[in-house]
N, C-alpha and C. Protein backbone atom coordinates (compact mmCIF):
# COMPACT_ATOMS: atom_id res chain seq x y z
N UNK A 1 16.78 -11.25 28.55
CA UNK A 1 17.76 -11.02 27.52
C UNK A 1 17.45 -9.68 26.88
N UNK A 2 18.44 -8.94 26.95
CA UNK A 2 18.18 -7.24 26.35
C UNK A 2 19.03 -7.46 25.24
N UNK A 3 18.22 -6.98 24.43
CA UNK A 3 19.01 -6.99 22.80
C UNK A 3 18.48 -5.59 22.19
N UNK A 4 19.46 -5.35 21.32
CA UNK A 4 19.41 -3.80 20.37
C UNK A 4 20.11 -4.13 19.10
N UNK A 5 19.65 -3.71 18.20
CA UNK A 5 19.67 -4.02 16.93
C UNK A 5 20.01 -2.41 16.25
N UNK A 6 21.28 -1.86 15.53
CA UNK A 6 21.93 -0.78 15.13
C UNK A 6 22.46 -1.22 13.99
N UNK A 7 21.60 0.08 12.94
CA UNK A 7 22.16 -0.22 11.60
C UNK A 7 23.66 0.69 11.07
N UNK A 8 24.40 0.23 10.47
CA UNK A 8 25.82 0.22 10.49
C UNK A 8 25.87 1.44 9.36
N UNK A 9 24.87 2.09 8.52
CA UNK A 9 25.44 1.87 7.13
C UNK A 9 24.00 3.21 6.77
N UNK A 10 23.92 4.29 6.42
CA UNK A 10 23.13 5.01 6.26
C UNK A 10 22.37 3.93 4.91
N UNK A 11 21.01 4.20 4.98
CA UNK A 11 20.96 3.38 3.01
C UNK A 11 20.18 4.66 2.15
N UNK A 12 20.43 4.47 1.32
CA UNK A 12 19.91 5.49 0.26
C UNK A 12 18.50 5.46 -0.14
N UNK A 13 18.28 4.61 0.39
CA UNK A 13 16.30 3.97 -0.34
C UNK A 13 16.02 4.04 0.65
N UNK A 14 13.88 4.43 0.62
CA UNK A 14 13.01 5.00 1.18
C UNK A 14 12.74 3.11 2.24
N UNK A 15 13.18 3.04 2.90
CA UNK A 15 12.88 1.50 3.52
C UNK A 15 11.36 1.52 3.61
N UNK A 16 10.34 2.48 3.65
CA UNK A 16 8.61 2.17 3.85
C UNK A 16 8.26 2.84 2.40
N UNK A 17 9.06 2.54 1.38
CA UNK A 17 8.33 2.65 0.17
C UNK A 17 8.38 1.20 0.06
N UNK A 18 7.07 1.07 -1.15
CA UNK A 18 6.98 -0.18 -2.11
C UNK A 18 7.19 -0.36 -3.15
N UNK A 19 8.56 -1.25 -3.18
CA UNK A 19 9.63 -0.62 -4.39
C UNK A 19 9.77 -2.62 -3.99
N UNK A 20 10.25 -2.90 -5.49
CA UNK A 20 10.05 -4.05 -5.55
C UNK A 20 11.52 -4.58 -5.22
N UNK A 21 11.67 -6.05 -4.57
CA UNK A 21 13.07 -6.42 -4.08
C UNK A 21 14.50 -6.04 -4.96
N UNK A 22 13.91 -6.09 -6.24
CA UNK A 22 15.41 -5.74 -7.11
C UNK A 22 15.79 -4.49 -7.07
N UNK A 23 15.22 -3.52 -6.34
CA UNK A 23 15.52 -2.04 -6.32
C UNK A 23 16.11 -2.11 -5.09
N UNK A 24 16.40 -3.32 -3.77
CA UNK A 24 17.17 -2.68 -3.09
C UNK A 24 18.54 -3.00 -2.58
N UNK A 25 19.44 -2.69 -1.43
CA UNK A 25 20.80 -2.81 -1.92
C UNK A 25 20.79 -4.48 -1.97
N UNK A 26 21.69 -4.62 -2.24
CA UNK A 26 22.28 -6.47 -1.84
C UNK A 26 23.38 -6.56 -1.21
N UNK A 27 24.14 -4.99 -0.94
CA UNK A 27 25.02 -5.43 -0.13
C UNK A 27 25.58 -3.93 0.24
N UNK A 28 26.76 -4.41 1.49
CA UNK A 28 27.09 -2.66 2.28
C UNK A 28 25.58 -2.10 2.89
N UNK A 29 24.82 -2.96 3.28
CA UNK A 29 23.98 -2.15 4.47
C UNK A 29 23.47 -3.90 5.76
N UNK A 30 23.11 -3.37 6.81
CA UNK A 30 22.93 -3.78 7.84
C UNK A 30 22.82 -3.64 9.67
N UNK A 31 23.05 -4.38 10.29
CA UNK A 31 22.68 -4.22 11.39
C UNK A 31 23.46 -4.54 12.48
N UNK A 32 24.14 -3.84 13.39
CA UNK A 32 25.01 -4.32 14.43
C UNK A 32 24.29 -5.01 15.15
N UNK A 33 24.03 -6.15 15.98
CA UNK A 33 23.03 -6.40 17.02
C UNK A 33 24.22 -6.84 18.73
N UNK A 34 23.71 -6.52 19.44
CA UNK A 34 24.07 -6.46 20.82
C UNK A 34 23.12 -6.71 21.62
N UNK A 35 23.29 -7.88 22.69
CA UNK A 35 22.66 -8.88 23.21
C UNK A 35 22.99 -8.47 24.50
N UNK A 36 22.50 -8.52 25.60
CA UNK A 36 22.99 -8.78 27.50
C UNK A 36 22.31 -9.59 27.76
N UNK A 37 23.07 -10.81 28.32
CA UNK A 37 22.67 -11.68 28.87
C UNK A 37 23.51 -11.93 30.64
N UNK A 38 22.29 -12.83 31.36
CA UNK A 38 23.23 -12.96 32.70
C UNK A 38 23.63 -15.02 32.19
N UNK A 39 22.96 -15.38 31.35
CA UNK A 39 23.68 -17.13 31.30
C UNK A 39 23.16 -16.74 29.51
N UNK A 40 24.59 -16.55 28.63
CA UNK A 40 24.82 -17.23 27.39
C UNK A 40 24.05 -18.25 26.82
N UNK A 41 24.24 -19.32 27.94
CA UNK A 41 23.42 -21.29 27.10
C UNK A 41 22.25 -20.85 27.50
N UNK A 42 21.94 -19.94 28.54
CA UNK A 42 20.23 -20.18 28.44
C UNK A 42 19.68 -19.42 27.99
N UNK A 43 20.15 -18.82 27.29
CA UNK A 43 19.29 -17.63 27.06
C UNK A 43 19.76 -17.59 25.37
N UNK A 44 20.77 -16.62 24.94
CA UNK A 44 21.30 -16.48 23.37
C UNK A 44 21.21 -17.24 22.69
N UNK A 45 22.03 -18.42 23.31
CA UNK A 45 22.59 -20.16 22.93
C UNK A 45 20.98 -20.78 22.47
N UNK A 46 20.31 -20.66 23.86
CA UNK A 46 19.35 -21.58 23.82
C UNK A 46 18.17 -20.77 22.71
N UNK A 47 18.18 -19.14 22.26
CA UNK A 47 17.22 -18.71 21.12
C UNK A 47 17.47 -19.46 20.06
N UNK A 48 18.97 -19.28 19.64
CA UNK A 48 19.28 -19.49 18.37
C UNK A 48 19.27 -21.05 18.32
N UNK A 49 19.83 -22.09 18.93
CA UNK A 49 19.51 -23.22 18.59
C UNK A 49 18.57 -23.76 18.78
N UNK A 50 17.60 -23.82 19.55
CA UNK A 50 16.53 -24.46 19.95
C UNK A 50 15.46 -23.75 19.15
N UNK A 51 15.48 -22.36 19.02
CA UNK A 51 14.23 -21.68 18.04
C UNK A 51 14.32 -21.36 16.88
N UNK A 52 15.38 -20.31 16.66
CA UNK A 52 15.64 -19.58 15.55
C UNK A 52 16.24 -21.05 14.02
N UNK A 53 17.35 -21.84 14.68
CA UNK A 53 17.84 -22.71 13.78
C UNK A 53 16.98 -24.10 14.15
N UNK A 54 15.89 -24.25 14.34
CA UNK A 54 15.30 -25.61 14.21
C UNK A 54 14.33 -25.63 13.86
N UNK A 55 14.52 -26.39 12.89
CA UNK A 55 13.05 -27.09 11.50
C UNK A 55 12.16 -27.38 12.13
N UNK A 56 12.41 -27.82 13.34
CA UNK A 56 11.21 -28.61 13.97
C UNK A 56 10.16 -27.82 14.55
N UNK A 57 10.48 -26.80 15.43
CA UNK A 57 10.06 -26.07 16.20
C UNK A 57 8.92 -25.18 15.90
N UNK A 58 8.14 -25.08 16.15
CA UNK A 58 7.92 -25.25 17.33
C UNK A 58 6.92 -26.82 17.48
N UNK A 59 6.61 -27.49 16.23
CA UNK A 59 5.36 -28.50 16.19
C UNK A 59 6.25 -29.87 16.06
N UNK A 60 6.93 -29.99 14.87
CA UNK A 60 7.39 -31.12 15.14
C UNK A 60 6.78 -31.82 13.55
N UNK A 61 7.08 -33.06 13.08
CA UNK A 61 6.61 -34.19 12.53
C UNK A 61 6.62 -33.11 10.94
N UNK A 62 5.41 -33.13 10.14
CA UNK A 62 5.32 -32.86 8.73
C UNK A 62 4.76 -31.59 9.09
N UNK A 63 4.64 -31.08 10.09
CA UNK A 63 4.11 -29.32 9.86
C UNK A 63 5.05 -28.57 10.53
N UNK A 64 5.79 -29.00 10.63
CA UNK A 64 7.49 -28.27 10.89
C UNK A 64 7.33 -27.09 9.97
N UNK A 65 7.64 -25.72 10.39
CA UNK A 65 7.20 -24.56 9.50
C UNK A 65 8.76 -24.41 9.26
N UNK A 66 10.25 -25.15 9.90
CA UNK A 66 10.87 -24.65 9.09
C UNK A 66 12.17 -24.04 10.02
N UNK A 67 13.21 -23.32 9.22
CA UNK A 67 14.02 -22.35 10.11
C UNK A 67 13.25 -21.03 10.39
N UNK A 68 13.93 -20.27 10.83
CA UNK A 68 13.32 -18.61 11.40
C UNK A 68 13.48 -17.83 9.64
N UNK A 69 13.02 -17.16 9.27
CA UNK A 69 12.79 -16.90 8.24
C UNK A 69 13.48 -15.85 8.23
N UNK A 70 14.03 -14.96 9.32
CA UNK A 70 14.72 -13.96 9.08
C UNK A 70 16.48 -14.11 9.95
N UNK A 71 16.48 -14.72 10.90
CA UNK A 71 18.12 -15.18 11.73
C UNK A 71 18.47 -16.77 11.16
N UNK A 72 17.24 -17.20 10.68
CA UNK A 72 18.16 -19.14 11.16
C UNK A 72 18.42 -19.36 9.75
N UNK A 73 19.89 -20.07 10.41
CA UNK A 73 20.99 -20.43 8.98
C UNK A 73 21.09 -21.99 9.09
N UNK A 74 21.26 -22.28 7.99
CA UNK A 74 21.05 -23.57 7.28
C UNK A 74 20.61 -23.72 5.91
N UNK A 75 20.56 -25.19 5.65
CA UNK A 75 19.71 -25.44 4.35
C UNK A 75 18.47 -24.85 4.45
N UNK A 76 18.04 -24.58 3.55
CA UNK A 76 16.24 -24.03 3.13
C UNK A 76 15.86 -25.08 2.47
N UNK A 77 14.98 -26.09 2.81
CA UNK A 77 14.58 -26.85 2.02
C UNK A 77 13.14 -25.92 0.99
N UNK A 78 12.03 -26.66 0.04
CA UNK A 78 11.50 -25.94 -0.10
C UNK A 78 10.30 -26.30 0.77
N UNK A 79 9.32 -25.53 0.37
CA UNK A 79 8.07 -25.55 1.86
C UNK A 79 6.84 -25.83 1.07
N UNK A 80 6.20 -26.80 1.84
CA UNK A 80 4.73 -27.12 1.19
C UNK A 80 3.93 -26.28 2.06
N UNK A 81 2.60 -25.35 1.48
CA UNK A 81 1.92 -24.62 2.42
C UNK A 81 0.78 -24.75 1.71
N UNK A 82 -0.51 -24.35 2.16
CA UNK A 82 -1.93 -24.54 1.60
C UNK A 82 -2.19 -23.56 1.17
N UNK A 83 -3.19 -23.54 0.17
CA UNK A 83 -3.48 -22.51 -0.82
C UNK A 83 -5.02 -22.88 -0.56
N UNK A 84 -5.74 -23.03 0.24
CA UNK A 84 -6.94 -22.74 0.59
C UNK A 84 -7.17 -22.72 2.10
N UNK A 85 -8.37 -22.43 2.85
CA UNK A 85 -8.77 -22.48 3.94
C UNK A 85 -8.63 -24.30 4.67
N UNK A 86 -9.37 -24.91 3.77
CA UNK A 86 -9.51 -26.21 4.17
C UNK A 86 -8.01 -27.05 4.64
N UNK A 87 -6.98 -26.77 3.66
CA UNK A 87 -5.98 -27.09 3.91
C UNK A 87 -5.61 -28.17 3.03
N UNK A 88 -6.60 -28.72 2.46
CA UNK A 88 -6.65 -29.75 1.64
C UNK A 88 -5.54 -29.77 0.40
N UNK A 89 -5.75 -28.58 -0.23
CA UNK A 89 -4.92 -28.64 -1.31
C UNK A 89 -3.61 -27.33 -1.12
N UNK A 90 -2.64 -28.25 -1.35
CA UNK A 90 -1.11 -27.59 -1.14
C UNK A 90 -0.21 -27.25 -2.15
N UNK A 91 0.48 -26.56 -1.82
CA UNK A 91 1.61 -26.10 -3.30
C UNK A 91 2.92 -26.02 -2.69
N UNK A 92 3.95 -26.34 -3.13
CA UNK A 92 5.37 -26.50 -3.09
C UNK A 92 6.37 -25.97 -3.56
N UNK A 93 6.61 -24.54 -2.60
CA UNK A 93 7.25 -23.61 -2.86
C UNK A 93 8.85 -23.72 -2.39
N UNK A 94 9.60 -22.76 -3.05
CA UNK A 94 11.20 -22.78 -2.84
C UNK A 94 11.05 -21.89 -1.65
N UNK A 95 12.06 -22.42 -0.64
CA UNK A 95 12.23 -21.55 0.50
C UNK A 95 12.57 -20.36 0.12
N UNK A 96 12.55 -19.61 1.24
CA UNK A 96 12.92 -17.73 1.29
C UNK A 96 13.91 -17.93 1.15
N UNK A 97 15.06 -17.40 0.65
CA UNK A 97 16.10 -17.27 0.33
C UNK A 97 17.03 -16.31 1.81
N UNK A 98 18.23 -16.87 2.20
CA UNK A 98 19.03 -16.28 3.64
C UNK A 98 18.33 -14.81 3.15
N UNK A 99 18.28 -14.30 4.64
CA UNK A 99 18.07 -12.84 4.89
C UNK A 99 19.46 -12.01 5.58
N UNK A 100 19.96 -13.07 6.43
CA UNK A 100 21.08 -12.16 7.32
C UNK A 100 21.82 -13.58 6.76
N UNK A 101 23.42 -12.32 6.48
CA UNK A 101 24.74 -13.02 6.45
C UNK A 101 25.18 -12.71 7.69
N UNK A 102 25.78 -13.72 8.85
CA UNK A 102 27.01 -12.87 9.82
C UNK A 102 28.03 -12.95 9.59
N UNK A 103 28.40 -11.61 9.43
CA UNK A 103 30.30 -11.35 8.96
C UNK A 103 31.34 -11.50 10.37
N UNK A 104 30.35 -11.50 11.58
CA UNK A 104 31.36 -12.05 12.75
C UNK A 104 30.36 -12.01 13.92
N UNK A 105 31.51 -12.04 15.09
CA UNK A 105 30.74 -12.26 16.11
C UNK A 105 31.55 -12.35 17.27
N UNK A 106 31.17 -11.97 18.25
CA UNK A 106 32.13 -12.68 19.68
C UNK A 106 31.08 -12.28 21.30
N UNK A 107 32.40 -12.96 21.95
CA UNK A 107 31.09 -12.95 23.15
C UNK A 107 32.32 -12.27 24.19
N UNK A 108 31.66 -10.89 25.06
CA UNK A 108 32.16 -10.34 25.30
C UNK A 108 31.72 -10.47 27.33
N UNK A 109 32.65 -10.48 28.22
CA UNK A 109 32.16 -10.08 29.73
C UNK A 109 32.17 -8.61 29.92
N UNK A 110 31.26 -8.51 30.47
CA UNK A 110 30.55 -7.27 31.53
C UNK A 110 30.51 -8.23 32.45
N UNK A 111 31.31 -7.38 33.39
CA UNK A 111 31.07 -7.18 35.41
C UNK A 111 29.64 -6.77 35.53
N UNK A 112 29.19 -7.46 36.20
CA UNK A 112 28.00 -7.19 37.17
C UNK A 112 27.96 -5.92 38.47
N UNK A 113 26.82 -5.14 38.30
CA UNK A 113 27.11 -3.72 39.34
C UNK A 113 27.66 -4.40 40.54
N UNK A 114 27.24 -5.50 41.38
CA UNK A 114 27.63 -5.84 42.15
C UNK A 114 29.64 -5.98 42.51
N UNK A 115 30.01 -6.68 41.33
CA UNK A 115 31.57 -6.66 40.92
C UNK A 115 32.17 -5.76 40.53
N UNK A 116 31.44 -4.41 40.36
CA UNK A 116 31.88 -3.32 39.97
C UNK A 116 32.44 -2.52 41.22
């Protein structure tokens, strides 16, 4: 699966400064992304549902880490994580808040060199 990721939108802020989240845009900037695939379900289909959008994944049961923190859409529940080495003692944080909105989408054919 070949994918490229193109940002749409010049932005005005230094993106590798450390400038705290409220300094940057919230909106009018982003990313075109463009995918090639030779099978859709096994490949795109099968990232985004099976990895990117499932709680479960990759472990399963109560250490489910969750959706993808930066593509997978859904509820955010909040997240229990450990605050020491041992693991023993945990704290119960509000999920990350969505990172990517998609404003659209479609699925496009390319001929194969061969059909060309």
């Amino acid at each position: 699966m070949a994918r490229r990721g193109q940002v749409f939108v010049t932005r005005t802020d230094d993106i590798n400064a450390e400038l705290p989240p409220a300094t940057r845009p919230t909106g009018g900037v982003g990313r075109l992304f463009m995918v090639f695939n030779s099978e859709i379900a096994n490949q795109f289909d099968f990232t985004q549902s099976t990895w990117a959008n499932n709680r479960d994944f990759p472990f399963g049961g109560s250490s489910a880490p969750g959706l993808d923190q930066v593509i997978g859409h859904g509820t955010r529940p909040k997240t229990t994580c450990p605050v020491a080495w041992d693991g023993a003692t945990t704290k119960t944080v509000d999920a990350a808040p969505q990172a990517v909105t998609m404003t659209g989408g479609e699925y496009f054919f390319m001929p194969s060199i061969t059909a060309l």
